[in-house]
Protein backbone atom coordinates (compact mmCIF):
# COMPACT_ATOMS: atom_id res chain seq x y z
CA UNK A 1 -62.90 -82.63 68.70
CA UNK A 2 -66.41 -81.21 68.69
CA UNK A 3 -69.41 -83.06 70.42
CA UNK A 4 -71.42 -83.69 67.69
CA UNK A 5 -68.29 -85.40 65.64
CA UNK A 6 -67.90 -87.60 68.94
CA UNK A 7 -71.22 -88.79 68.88
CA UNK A 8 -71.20 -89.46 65.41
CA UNK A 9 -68.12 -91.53 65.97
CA UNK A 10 -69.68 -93.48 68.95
CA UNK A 11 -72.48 -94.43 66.51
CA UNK A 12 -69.97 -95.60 63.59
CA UNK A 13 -68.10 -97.74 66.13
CA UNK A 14 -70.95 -99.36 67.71
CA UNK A 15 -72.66 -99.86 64.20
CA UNK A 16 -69.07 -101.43 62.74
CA UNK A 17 -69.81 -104.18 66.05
CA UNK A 18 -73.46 -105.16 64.92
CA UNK A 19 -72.47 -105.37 61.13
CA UNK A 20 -69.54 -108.16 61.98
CA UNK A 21 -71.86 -109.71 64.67
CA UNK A 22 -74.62 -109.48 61.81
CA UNK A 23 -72.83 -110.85 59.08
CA UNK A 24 -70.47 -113.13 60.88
CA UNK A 25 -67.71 -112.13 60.37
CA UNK A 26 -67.16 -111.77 63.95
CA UNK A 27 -65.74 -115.03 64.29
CA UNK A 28 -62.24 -113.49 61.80
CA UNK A 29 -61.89 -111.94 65.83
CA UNK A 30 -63.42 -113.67 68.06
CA UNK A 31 -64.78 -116.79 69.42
CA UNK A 32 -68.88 -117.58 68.48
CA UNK A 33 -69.25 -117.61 72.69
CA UNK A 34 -68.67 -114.20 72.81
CA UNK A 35 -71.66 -112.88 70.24
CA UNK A 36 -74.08 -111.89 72.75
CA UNK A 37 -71.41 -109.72 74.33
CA UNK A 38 -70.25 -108.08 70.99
CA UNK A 39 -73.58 -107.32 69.84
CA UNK A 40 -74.78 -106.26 73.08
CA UNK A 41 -71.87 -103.58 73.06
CA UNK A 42 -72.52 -102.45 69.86
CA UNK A 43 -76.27 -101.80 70.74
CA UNK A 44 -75.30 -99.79 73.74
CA UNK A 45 -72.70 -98.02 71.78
CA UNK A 46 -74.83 -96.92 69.00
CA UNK A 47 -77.86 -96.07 71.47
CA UNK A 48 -75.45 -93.73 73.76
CA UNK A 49 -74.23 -91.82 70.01
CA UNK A 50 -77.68 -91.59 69.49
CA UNK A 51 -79.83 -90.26 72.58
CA UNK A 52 -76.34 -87.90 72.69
CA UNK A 53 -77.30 -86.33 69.06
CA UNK A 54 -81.25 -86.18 70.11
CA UNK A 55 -80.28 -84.31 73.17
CA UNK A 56 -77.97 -82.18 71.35
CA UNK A 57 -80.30 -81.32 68.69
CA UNK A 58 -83.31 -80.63 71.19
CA UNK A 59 -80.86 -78.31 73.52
CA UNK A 60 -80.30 -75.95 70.54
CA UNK A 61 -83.65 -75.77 69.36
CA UNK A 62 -84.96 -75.03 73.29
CA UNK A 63 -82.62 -72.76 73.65
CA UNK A 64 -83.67 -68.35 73.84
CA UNK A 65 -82.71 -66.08 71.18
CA UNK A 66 -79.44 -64.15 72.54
CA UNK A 67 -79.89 -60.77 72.02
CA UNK A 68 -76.94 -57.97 72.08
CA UNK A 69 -77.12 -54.48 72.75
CA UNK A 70 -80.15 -52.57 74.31
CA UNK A 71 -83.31 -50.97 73.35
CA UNK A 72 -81.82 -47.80 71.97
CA UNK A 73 -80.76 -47.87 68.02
CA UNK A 74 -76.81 -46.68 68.39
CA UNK A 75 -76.74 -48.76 71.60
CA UNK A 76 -75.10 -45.44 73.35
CA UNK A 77 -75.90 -46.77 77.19
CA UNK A 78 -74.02 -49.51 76.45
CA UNK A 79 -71.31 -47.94 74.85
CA UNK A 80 -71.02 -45.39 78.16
CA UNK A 81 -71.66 -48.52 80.67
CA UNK A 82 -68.32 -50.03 79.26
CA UNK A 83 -66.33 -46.71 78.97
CA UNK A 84 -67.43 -45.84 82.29
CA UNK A 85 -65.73 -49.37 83.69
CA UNK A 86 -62.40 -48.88 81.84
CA UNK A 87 -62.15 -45.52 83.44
CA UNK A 88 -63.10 -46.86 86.94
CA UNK A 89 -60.64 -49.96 86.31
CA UNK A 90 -57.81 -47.97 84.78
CA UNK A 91 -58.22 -45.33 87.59
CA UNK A 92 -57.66 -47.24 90.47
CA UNK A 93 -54.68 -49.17 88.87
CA UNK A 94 -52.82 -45.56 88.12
CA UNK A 95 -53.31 -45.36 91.95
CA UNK A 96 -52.34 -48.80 92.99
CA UNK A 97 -55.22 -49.33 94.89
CA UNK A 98 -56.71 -52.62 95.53
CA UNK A 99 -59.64 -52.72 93.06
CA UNK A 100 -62.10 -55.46 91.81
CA UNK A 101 -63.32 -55.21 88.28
CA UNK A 102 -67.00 -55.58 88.29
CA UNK A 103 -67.42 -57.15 84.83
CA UNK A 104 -65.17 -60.29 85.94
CA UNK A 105 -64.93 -60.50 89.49
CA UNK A 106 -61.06 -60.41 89.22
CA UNK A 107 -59.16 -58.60 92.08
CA UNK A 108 -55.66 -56.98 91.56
CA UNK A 109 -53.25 -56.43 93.82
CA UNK A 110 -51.25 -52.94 94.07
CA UNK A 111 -48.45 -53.91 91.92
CA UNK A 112 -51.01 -53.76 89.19
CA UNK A 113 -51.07 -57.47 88.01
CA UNK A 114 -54.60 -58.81 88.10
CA UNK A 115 -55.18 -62.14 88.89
CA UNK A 116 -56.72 -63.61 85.73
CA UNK A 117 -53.31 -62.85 84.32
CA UNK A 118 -51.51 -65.42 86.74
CA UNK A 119 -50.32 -68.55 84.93
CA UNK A 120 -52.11 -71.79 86.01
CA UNK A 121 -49.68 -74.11 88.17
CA UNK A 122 -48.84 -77.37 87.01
CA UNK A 123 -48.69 -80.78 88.65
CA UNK A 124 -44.53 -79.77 88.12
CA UNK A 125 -44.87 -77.03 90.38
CA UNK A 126 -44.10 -74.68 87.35
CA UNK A 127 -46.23 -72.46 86.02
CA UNK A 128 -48.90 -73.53 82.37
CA UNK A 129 -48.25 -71.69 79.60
CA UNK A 130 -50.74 -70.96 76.74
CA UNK A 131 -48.90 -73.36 74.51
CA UNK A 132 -49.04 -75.93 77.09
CA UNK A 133 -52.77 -75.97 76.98
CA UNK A 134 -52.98 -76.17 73.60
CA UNK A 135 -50.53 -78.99 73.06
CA UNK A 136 -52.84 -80.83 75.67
CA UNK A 137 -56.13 -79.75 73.84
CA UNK A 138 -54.36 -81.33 70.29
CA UNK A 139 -53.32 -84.07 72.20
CA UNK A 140 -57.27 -85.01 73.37
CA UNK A 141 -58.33 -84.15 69.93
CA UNK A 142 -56.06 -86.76 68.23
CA UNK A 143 -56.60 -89.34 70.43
CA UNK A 144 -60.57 -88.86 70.15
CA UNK A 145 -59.75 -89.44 66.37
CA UNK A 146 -57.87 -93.03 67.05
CA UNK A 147 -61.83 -94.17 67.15
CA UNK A 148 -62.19 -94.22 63.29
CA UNK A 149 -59.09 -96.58 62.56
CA UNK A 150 -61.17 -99.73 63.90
CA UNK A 151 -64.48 -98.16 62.02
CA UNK A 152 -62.19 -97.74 59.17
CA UNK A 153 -60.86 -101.38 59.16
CA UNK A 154 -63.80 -103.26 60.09
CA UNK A 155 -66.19 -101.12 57.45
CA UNK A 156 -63.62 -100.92 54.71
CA UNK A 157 -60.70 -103.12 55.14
CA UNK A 158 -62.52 -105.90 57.07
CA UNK A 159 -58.89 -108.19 58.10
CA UNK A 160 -59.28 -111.49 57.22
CA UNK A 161 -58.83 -114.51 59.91
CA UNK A 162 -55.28 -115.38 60.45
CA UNK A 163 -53.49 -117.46 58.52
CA UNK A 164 -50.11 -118.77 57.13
CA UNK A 165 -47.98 -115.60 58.14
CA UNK A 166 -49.47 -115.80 61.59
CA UNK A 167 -48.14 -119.33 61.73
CA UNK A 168 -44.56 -119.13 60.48
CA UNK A 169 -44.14 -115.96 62.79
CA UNK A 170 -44.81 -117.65 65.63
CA UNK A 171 -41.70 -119.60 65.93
CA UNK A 172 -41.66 -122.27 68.41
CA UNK A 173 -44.95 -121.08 70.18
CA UNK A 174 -47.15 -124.30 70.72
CA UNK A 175 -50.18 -125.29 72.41
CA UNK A 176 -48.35 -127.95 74.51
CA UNK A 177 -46.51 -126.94 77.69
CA UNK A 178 -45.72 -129.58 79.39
CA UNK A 179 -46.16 -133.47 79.39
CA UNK A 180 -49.30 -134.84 81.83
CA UNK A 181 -48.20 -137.65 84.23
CA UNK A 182 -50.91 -139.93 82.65
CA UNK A 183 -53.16 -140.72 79.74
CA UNK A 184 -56.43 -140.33 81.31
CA UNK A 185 -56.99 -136.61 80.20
CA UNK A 186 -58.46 -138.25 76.61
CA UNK A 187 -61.47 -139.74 75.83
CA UNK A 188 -62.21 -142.10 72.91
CA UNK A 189 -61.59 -141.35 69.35
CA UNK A 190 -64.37 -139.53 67.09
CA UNK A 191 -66.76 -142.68 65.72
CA UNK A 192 -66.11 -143.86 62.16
CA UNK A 193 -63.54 -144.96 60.14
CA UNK A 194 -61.83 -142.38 59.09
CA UNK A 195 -62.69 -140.18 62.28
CA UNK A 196 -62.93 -136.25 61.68
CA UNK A 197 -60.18 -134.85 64.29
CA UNK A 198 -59.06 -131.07 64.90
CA UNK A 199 -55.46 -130.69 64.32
CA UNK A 200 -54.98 -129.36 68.01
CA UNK A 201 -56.95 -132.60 69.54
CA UNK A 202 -53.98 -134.69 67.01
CA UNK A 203 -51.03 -132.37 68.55
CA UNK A 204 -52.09 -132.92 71.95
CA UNK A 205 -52.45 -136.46 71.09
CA UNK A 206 -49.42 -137.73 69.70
CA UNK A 207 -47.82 -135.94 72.32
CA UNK A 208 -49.45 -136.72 75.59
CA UNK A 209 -51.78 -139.83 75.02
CA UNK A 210 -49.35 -142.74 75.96
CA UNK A 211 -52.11 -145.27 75.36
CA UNK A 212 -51.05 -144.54 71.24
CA UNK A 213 -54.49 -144.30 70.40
CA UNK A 214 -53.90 -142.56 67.27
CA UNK A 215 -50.75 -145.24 65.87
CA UNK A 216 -52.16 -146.91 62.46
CA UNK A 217 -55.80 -145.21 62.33
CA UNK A 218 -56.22 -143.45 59.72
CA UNK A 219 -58.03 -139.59 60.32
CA UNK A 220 -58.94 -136.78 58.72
CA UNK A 221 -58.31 -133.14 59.59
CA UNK A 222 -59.45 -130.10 58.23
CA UNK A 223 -56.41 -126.64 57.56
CA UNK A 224 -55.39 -124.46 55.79
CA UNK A 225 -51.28 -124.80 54.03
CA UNK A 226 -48.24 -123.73 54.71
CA UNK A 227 -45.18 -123.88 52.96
CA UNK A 228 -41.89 -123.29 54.72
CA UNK A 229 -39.02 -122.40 53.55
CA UNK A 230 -35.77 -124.27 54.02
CA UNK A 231 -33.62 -122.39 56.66
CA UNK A 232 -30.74 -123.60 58.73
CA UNK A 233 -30.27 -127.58 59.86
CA UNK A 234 -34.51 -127.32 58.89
CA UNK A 235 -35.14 -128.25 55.20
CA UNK A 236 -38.36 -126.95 53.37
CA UNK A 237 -41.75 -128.21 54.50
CA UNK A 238 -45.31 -128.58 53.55
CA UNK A 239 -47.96 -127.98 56.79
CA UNK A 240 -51.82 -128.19 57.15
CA UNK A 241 -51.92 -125.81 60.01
CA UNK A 242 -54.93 -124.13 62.07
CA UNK A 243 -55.01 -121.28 64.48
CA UNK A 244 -56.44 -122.19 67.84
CA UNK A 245 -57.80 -119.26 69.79
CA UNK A 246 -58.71 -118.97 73.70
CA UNK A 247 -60.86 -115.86 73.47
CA UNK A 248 -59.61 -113.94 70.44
CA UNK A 249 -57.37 -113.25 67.55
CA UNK A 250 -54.62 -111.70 70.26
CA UNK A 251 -54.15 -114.81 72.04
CA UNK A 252 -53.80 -117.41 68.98
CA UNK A 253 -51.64 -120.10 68.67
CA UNK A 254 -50.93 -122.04 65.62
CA UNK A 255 -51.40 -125.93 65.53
CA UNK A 256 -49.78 -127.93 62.64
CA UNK A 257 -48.71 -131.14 61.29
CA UNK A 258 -45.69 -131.42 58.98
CA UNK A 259 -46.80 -133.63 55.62
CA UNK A 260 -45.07 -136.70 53.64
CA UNK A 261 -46.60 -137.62 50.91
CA UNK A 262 -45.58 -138.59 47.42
CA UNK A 263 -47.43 -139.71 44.58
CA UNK A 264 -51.01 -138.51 43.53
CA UNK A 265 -51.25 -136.75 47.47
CA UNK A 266 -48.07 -134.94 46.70
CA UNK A 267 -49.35 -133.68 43.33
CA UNK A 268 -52.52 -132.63 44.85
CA UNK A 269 -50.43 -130.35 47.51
CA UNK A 270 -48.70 -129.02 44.52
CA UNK A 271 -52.03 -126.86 43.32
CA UNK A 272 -52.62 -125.55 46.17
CA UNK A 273 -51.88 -122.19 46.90
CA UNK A 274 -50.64 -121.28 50.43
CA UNK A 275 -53.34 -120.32 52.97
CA UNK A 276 -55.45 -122.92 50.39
CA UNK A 277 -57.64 -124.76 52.53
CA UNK A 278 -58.07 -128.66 52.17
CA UNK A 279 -58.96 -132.07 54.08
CA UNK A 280 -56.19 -133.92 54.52
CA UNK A 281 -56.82 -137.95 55.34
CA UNK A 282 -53.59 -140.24 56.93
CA UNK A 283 -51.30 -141.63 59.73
CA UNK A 284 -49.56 -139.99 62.26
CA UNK A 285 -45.48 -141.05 62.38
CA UNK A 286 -45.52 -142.32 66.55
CA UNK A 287 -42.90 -140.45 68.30
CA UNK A 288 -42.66 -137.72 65.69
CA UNK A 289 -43.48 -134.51 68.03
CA UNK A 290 -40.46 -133.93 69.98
CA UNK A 291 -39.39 -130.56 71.81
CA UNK A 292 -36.36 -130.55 69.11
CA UNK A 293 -39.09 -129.97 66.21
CA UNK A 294 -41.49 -127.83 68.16
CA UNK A 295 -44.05 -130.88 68.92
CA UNK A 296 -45.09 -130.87 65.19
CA UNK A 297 -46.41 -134.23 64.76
CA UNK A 298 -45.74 -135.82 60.88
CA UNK A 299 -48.52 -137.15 59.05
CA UNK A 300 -48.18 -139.70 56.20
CA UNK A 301 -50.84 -137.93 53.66
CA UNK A 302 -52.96 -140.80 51.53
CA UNK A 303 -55.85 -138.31 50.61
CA UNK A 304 -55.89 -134.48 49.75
CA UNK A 305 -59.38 -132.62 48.71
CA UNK A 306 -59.01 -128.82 48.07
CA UNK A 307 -62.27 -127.60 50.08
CA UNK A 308 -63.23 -123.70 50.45
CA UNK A 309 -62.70 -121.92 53.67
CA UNK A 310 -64.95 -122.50 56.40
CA UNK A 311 -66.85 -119.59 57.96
CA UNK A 312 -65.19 -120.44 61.21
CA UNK A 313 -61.28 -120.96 60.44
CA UNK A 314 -60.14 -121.55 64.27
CA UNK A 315 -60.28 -124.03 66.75
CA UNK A 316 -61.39 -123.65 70.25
């Protein structure tokens, strides 16, 4: 790959990094903490492309005019100079005399094979072939190219947050390892009556808090749904789901609870669409996340609104 197209590709990566720290999209990727850091690496990106192209640009225009040939019009000394070497050169190798060619420097030896013909060793102990260097030269070029498919994607594709499909291919993957030998990791419930809860804080909750802070209050949580089909001993089932993230979209893990409702609620989870995003208000069934069922709490569902899609979908 040529230097100018690697600049030029430094400067489209680091730009793609400002526009999603710019427009906010960022947070599809990563969590908000880390926005001074993506930005900041964009800038520095896009000011190396940059001061690369200026010096570039100011390196060809400083440079002399090469000139070829010599004063004369049918350049005849230069023609003799070089006829006069390949009759010294050819000379002393019809001899088999040690000779050293004055135009390159090379010596040969008096079997007449010079020097600059001797393949390159390799780290094999064999010897590098033409080919070889090519093949290595290709393999550079291609992986200097692999810089466009995040420009492309970010600029043109732009992947949307996780969702649904990241859930259900998760399997049993949860955010709870193992049980705490108290209660005294969690604090108070959210004021209010109906107290706004993230679905991880309810997970973590019905599984862990032994003081049942949660049994017959009534809460609200905030996801996106998931339908699942019915597969094995497992019938089908309706989920308001979220994607928790540590640091970014490669370490996520999905957080869900599994709904009953009937009635109006159950006709409002009827329109919407999977990955639909909607408030959910109810109860939490006690004892309902077991390791048998993956720690998926059920929640009796009194309320559904249909709400857009916040313009940070995970939780932290």
């Amino acid at each position: 790959m040529r230097r100018e197209t690697q600049n030029v590709l430094l400067v489209l990566l680091g730009g793609a990094l400002v526009k999603i720290s710019w427009d906010g999209t960022y947070l599809r990727y990563v969590r908000p903490s880390l926005l001074p850091l993506l930005l900041g690496a964009g800038l520095v990106i896009v000011a190396i492309g940059v001061i690369a192209i200026v010096f570039d640009i100011w390196g060809h225009r400083s440079e002399p005019a090469q000139t070829t040939g010599s004063n004369d019009v049918d350049g005849e000394p230069d023609r003799r100079a070089r006829a006069a070497s390949a009759e010294v050169v050819t000379q002393d190798a019809s001899t088999g005399a040690l000779v050293a060619d004055s135009a390159t420097g090379v010596s040969a030896a008096s079997s007449g094979a010079s020097a600059s013909t001797r393949p390159e060793p390799t780290a094999s102990g064999g010897a590098a072939t033409s080919g070889e260097h090519a093949e290595e030269h290709a393999h550079r070029g291609r992986s200097s190219w692999m810089l466009m498919l995040p420009v492309l994607a970010i600029l043109m594709i732009a992947p949307p947050a996780l969702g649904s499909d990241s859930v259900q291919r998760a399997g049993d993957r949860s955010v709870v390892s193992e049980r705490p030998p108290s209660s005294g990791l969690f604090g108070p419930l959210p004021e209010g009556e109906i107290p706004e809860m993230q679905i991880t804080d309810v997970v973590m909750r019905t599984v862990w808090d032994a003081g049942g802070a949660l049994e017959g209050r009534r809460i609200s949580v905030t996801g996106f749904l998931v339908r699942e089909e019915a597969s094995g001993d497992s019938g089908a089932a309706v989920h308001v789901a979220r994607i928790r993230i540590m640091c970014c979209a490669a370490d996520a893990l999905p957080v869900k609870l599994r709904l009953t409702s009937d009635g109006a609620p159950a006709a409002a989870l009827d329109t919407i669409a999977v990955d639909g995003w909607m408030q959910v208000v109810g109860e939490v069934v006690p004892g309902s996340a077991t390791e048998a069922n993956g720690n998926v709490p059920e929640f009796l569902v009194s309320e559904v609104t249909p709400i857009e899609a916040p313009a940070d979908q995970y939780e932290y």
